[in-house]
C-alpha atoms as a PDB file:
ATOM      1  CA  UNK A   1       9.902  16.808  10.374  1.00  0.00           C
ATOM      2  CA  UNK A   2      10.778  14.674   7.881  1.00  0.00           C
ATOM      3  CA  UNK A   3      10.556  15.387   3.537  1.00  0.00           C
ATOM      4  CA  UNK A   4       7.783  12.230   4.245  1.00  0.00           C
ATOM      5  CA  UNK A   5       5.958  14.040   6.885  1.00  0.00           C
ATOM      6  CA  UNK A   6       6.108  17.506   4.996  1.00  0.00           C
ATOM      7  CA  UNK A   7       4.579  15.906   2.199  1.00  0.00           C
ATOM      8  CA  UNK A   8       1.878  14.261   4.099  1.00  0.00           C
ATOM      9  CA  UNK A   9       0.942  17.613   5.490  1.00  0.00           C
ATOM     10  CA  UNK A  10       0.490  19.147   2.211  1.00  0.00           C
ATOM     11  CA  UNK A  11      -1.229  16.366   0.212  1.00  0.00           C
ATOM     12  CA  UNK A  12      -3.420  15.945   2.917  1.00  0.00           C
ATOM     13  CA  UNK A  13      -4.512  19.743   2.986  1.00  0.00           C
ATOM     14  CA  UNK A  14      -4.672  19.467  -0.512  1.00  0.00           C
ATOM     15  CA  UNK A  15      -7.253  17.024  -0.085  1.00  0.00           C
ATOM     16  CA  UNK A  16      -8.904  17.928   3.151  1.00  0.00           C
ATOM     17  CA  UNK A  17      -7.255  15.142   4.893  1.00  0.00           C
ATOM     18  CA  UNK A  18      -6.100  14.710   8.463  1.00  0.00           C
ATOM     19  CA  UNK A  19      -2.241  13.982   8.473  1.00  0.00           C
ATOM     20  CA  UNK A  20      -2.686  12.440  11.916  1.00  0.00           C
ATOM     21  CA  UNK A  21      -5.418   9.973  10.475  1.00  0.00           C
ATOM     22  CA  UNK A  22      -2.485   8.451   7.558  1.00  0.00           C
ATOM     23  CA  UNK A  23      -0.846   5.218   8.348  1.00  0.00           C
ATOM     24  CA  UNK A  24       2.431   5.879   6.587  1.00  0.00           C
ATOM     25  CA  UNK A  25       4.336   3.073   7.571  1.00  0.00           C
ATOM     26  CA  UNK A  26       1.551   0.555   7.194  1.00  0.00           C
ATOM     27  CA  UNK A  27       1.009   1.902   3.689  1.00  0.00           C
ATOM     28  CA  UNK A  28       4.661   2.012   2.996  1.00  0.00           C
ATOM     29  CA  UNK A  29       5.547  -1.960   4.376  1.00  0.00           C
ATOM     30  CA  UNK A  30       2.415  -3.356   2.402  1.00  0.00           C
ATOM     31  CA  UNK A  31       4.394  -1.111  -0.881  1.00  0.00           C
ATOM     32  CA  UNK A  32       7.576  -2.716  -0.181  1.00  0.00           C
ATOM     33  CA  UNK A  33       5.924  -6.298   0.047  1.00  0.00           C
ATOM     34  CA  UNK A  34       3.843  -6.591  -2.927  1.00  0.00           C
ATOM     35  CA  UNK A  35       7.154  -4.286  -4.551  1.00  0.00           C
ATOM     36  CA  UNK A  36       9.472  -6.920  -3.709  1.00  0.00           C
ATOM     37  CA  UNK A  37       7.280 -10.170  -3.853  1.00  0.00           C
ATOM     38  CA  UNK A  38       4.493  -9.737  -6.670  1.00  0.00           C
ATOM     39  CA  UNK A  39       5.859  -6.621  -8.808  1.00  0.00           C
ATOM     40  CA  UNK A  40       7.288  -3.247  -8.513  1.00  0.00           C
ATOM     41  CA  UNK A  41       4.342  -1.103 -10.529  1.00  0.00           C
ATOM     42  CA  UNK A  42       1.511  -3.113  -8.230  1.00  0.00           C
ATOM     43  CA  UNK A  43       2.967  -1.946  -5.175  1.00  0.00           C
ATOM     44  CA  UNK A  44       0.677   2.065  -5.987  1.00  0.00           C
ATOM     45  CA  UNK A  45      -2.065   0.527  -7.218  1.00  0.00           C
ATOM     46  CA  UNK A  46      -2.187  -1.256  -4.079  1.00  0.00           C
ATOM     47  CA  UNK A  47      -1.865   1.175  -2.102  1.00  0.00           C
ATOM     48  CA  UNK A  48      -4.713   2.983  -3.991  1.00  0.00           C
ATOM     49  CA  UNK A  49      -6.923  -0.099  -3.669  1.00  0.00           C
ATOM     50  CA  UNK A  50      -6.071   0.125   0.158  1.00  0.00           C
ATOM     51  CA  UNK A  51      -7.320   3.748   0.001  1.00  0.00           C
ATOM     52  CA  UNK A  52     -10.405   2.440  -1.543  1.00  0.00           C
ATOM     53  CA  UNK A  53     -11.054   0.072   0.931  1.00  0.00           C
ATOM     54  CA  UNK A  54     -10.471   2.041   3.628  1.00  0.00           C
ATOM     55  CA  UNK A  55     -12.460   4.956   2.426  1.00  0.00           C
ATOM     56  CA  UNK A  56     -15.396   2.196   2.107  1.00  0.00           C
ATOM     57  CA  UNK A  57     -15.101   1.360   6.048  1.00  0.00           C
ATOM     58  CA  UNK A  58     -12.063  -1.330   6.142  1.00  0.00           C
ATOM     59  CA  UNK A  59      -9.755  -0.693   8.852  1.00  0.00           C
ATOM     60  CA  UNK A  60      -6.219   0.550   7.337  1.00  0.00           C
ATOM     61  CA  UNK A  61      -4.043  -1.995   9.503  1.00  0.00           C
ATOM     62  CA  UNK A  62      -6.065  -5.509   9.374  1.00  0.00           C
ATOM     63  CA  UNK A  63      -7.035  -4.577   4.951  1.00  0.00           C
ATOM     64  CA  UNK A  64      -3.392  -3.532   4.633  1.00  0.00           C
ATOM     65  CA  UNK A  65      -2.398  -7.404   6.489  1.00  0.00           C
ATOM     66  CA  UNK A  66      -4.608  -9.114   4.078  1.00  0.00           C
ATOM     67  CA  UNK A  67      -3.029  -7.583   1.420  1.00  0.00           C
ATOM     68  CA  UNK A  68       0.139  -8.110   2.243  1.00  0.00           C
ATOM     69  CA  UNK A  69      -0.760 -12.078   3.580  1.00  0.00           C
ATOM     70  CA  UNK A  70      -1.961 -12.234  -0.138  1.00  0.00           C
ATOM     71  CA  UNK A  71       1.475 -10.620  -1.760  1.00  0.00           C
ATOM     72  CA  UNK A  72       3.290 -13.283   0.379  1.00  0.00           C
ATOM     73  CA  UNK A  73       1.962 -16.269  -0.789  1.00  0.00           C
ATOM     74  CA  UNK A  74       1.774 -14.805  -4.657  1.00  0.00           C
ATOM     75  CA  UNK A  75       3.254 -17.167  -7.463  1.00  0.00           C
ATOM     76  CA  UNK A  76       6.031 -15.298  -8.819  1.00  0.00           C
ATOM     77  CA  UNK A  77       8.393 -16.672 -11.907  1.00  0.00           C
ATOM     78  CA  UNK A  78      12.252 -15.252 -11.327  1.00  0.00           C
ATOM     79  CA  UNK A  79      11.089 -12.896 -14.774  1.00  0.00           C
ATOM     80  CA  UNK A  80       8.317 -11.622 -12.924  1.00  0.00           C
ATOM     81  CA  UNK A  81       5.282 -13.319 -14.980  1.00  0.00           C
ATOM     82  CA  UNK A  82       3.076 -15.321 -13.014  1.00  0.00           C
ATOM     83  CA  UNK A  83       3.816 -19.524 -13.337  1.00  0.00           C
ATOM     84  CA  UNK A  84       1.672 -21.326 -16.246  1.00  0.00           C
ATOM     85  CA  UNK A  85      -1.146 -23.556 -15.098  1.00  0.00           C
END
C-alpha cells in the first residue's frame, strides 16, 4: 500500500466511507488541471464541489470531465487574474 492508499483507508473509516468506492486518480487529475490551468487554491475546492455533486447523484468520472473540460478552456492572465472584459 501506498501513504495515498493508507490515508484513504483511514479518512474513509473516519467518515464511514468505502475506500473501494473513491476515485483517487480521477479526483487527483481534475486537482492537477484546474491547479495548473485556472489556480492552485481552486484545485480543493473543486474537488469538494465534485464531492458535492457526487454525493447529490452525479457520476464521479463524467462531473469530474466537465470540470476539468471547463478548467481547460478557463481565461487565465500569466499573473493568474482572470482577463478584463
Amino acid at each position: 500500500m501506498t501513504v495515498m492508499d493508507d490515508w484513504v483507508t483511514a479518512a474513509c473509516a473516519e467518515l464511514g466511507l468505502d475506500p473501494a468506492e473513491v476515485p483517487v486518480p480521477t479526483v487527483l487529475d481534475l486537482a492537477k488541471d484546474v491547479a495548473h490551468q485556472v489556480l492552485r487554491p481552486g484545485a480543493p475546492v473543486t474537488a469538494y464541489l465534485l464531492g458535492m455533486a457526487v454525493g447529490r447523484g452525479a457520476d464521479p468520472a463524467a462531473a469530474a470531465a466537465r470540470l476539468s473540460s471547463l478548467a481547460g478552456t478557463w481565461p487565465v492572465e500569466l499573473d493568474g487574474t482572470a482577463p478584463a472584459e
